[in-house]
N, C-alpha and C. Protein backbone atom coordinates (compact mmCIF):
# COMPACT_ATOMS: atom_id res chain seq x y z
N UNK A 1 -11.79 -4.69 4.53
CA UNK A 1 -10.96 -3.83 3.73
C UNK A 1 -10.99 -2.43 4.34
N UNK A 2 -10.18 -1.93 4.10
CA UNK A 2 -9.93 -0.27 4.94
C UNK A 2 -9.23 0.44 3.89
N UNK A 3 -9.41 2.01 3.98
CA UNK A 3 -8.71 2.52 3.28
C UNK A 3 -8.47 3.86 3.44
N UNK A 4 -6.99 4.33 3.39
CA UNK A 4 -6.47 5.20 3.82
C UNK A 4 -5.83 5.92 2.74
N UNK A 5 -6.35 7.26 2.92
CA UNK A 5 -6.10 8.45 2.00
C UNK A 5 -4.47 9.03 2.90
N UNK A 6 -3.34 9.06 1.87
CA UNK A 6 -2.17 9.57 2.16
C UNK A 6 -1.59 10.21 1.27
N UNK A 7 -0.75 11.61 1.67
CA UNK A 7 -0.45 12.38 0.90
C UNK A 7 0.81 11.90 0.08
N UNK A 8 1.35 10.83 0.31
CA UNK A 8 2.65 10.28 -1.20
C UNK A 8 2.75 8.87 -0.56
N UNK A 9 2.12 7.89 -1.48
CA UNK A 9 1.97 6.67 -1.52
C UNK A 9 3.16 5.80 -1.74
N UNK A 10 4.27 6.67 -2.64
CA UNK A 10 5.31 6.12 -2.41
C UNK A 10 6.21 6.30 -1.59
N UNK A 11 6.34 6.75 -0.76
CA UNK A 11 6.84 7.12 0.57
C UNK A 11 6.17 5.95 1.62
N UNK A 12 5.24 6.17 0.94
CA UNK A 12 4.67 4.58 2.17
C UNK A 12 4.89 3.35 2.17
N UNK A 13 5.13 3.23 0.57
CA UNK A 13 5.98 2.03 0.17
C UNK A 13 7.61 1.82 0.32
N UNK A 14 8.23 3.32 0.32
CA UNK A 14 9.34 2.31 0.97
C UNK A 14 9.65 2.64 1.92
N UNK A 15 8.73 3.14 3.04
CA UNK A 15 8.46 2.61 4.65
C UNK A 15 8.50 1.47 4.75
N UNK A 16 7.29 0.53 4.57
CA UNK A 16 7.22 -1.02 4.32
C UNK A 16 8.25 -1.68 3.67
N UNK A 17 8.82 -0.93 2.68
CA UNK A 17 10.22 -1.80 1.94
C UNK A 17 10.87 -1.89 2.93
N UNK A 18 11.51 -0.89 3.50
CA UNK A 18 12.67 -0.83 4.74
C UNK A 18 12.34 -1.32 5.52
N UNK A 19 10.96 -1.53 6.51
CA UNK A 19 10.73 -2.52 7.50
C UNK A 19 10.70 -4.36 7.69
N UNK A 20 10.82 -4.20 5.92
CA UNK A 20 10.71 -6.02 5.60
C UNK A 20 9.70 -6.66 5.71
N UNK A 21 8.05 -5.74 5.96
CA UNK A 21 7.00 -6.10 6.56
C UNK A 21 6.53 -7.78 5.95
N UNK A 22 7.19 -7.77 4.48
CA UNK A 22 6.87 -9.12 3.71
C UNK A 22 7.46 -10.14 4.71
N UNK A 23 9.04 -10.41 4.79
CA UNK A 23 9.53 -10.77 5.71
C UNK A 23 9.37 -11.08 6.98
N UNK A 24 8.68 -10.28 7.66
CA UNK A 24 8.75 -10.38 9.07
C UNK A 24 7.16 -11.17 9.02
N UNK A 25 6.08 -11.06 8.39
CA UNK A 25 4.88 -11.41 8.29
C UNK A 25 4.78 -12.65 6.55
N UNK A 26 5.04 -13.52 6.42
CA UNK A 26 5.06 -14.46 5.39
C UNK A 26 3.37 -14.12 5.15
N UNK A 27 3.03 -14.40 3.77
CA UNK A 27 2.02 -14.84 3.54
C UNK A 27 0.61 -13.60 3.47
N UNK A 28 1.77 -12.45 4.14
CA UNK A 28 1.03 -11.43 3.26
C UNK A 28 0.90 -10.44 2.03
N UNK A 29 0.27 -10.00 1.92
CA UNK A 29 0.30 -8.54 0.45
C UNK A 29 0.44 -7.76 0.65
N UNK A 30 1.63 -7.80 -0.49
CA UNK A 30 2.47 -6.04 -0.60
C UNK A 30 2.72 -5.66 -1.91
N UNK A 31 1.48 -4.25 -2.71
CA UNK A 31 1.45 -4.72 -3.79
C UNK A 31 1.74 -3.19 -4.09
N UNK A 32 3.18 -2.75 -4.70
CA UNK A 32 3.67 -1.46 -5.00
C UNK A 32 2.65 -0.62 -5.66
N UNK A 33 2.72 0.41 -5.56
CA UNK A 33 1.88 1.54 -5.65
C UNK A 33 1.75 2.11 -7.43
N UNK A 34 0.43 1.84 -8.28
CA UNK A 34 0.49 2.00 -9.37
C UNK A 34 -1.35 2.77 -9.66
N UNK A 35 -1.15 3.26 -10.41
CA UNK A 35 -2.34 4.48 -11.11
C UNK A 35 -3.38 3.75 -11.61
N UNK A 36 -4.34 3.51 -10.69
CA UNK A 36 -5.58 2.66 -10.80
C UNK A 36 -6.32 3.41 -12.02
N UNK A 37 -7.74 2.53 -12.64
CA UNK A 37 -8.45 3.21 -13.70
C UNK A 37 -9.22 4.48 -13.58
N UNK A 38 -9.39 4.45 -12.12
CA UNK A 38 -10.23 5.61 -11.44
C UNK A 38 -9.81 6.68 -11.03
N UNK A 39 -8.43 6.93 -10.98
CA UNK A 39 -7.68 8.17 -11.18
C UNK A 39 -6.64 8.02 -10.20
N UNK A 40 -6.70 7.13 -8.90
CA UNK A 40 -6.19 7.10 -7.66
C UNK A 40 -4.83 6.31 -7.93
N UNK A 41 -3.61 6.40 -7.28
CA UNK A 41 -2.43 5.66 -7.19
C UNK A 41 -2.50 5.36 -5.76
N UNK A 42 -3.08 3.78 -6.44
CA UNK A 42 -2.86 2.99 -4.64
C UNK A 42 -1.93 1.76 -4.40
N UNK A 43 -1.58 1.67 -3.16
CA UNK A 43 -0.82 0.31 -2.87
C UNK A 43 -1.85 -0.25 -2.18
N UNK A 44 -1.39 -1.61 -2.26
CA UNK A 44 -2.24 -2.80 -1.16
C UNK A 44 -1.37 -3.59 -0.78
N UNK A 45 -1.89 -3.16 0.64
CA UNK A 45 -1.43 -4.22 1.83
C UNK A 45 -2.15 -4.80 2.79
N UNK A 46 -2.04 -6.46 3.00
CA UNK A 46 -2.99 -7.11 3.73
C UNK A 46 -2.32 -6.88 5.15
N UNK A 47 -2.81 -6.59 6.52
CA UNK A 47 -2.10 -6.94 7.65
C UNK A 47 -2.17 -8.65 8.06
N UNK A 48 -1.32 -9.03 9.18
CA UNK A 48 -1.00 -10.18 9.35
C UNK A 48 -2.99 -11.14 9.82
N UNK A 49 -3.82 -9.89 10.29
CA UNK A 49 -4.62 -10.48 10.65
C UNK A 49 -6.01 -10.66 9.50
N UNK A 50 -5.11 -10.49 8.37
CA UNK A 50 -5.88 -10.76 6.88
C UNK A 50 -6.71 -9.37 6.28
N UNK A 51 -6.92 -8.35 7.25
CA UNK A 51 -7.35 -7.04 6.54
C UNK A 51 -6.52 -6.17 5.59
N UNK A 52 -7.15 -5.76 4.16
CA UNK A 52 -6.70 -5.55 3.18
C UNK A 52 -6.94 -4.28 3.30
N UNK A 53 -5.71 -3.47 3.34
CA UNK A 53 -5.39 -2.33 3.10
C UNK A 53 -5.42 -1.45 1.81
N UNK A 54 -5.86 -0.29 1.63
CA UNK A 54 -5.42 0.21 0.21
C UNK A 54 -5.01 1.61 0.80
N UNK A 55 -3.82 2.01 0.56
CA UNK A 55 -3.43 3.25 0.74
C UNK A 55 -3.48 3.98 -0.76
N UNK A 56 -3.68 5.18 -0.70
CA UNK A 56 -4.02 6.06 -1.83
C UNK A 56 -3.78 7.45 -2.18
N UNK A 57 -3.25 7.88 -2.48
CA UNK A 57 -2.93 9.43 -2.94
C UNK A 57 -3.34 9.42 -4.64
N UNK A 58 -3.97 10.99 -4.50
CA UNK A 58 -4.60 11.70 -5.82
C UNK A 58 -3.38 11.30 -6.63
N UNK A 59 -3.61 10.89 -8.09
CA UNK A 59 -2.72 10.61 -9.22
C UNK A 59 -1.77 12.00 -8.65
N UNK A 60 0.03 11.28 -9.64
CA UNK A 60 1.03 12.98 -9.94
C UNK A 60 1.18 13.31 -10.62
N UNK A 61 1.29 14.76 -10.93
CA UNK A 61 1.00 15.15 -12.23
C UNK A 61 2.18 15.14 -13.25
């Protein structure tokens, strides 16, 4: 698992929307960006070689 601190998480998501990354890679995770219990708004994404991504930016206000 890895995880990457980014300054607008949804911007990163529809990077990946527009690239089709689901599409082009079957069988991985692409899980839109929502306000975890711990304060953080993260997405998750697995790459093709099974490492699980969490990208993250501070909640918006």
């Amino acid at each position: 698992m890895m995880s990457l601190a980014v300054e607008d998480a949804d911007a990163w998501w529809e990077h990946i929307q527009r690239a089709k990354l689901a599409d082009k890679y079957p069988g991985i995770m692409c899980k839109s960006p929502a306000v975890q219990p711990w304060g953080l708004r993260v997405l998750y994404l697995s790459d093709p070689s099974g490492v699980l991504w969490h990208m993250n930016n501070d909640r918006k206000p």
